[in-house]
N, C-alpha and C. Protein backbone atom coordinates (compact mmCIF):
# COMPACT_ATOMS: atom_id res chain seq x y z
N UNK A 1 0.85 -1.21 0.00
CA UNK A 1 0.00 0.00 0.00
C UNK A 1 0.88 1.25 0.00
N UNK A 2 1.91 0.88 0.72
CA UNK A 2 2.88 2.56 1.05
C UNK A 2 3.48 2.68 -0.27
N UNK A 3 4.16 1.54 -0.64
CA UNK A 3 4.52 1.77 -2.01
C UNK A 3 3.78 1.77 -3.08
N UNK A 4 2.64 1.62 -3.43
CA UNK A 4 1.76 2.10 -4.18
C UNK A 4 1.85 3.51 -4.35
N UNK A 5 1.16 4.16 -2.89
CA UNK A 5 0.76 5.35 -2.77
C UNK A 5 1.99 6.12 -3.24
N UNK A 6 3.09 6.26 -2.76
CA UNK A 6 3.89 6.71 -3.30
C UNK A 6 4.28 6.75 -4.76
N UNK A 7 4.38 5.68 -5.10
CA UNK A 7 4.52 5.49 -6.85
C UNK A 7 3.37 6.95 -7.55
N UNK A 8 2.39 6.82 -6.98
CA UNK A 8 0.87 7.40 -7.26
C UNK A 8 1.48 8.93 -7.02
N UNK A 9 1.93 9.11 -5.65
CA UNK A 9 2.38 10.21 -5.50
C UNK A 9 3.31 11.26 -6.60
N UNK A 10 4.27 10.25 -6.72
CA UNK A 10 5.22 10.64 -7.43
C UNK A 10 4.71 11.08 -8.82
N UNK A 11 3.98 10.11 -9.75
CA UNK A 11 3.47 10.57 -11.06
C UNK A 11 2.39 11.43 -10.73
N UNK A 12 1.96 11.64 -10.09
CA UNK A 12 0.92 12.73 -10.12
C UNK A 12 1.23 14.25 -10.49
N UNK A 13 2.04 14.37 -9.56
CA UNK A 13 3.02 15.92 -10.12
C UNK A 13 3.55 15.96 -11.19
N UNK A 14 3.97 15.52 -11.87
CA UNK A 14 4.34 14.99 -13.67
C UNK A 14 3.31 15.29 -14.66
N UNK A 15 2.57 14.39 -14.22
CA UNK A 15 1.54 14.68 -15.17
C UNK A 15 0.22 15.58 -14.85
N UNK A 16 0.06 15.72 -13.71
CA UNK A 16 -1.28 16.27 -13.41
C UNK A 16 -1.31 17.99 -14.20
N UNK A 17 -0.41 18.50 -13.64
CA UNK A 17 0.03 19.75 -13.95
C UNK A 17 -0.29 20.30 -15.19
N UNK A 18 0.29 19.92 -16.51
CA UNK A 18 -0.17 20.15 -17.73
C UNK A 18 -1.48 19.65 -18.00
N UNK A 19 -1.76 18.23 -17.52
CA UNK A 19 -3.27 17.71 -17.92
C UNK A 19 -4.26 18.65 -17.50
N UNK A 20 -3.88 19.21 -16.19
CA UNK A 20 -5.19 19.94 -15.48
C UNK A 20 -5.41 21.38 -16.14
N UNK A 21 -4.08 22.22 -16.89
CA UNK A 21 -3.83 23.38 -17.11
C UNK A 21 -4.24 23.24 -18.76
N UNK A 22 -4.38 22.75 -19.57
CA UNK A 22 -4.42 21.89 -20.90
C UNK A 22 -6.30 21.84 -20.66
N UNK A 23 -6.89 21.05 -19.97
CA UNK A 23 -8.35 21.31 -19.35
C UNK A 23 -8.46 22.59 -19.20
N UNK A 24 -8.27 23.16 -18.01
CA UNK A 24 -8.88 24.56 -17.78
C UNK A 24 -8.96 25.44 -19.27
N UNK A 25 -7.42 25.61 -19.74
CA UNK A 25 -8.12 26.44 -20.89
C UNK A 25 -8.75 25.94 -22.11
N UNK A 26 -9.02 24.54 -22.25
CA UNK A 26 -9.98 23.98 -23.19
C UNK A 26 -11.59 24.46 -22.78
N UNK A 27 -11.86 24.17 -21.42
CA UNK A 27 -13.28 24.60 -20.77
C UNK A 27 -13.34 25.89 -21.19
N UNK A 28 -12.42 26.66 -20.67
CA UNK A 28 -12.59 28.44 -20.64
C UNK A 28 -13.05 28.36 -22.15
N UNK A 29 -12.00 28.08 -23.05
CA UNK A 29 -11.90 28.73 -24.04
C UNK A 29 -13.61 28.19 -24.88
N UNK A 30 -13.96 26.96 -24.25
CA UNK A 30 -15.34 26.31 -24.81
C UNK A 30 -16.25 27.21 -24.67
N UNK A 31 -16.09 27.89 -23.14
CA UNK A 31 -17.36 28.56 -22.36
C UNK A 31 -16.97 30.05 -23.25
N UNK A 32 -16.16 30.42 -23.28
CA UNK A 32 -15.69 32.29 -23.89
C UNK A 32 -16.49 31.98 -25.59
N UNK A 33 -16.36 30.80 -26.44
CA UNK A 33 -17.10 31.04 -27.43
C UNK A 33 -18.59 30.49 -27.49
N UNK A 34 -18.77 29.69 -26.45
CA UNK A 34 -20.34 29.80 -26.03
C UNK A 34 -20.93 31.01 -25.40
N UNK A 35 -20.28 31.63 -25.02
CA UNK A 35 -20.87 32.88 -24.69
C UNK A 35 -21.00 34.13 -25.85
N UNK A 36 -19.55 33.47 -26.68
CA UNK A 36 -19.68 34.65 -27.68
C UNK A 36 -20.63 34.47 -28.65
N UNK A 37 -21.06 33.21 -29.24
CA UNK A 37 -21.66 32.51 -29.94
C UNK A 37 -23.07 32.82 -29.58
N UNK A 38 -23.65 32.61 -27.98
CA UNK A 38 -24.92 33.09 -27.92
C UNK A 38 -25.45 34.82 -27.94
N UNK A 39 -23.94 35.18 -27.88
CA UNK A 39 -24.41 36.59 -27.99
C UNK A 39 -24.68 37.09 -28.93
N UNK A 40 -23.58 36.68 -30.14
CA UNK A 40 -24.29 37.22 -31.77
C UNK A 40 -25.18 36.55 -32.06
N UNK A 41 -25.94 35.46 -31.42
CA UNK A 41 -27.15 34.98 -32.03
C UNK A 41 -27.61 36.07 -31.32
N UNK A 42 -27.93 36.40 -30.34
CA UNK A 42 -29.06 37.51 -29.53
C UNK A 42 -29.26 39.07 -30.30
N UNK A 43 -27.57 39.16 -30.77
CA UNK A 43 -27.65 40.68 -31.21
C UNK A 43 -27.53 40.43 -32.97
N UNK A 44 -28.15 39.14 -33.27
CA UNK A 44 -28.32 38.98 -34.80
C UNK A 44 -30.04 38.92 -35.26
N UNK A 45 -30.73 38.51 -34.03
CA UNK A 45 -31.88 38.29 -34.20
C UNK A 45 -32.32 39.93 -33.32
């Protein structure tokens, strides 16, 4: 178990970092043109 967790430990900081930062601005950037997207529909109609 200790050495598990550790193993776990260890790759987590490796990879988490870019995976999680790589996400955030995929979401943002999803939500910034869903927002932009519903807005020129609003100010097209």
């Amino acid at each position: 178990m200790a050495k598990s967790r550790k193993a776990v430990g260890r790759a987590e900081p490796k990879y988490n970092p870019m995976k999680s930062n790589v996400i955030q601005m995929g979401v943002v950037f999803i939500i910034i043109a869903a927002l932009v997207l519903v807005y020129a529909a609003g100010v097209m109609k």
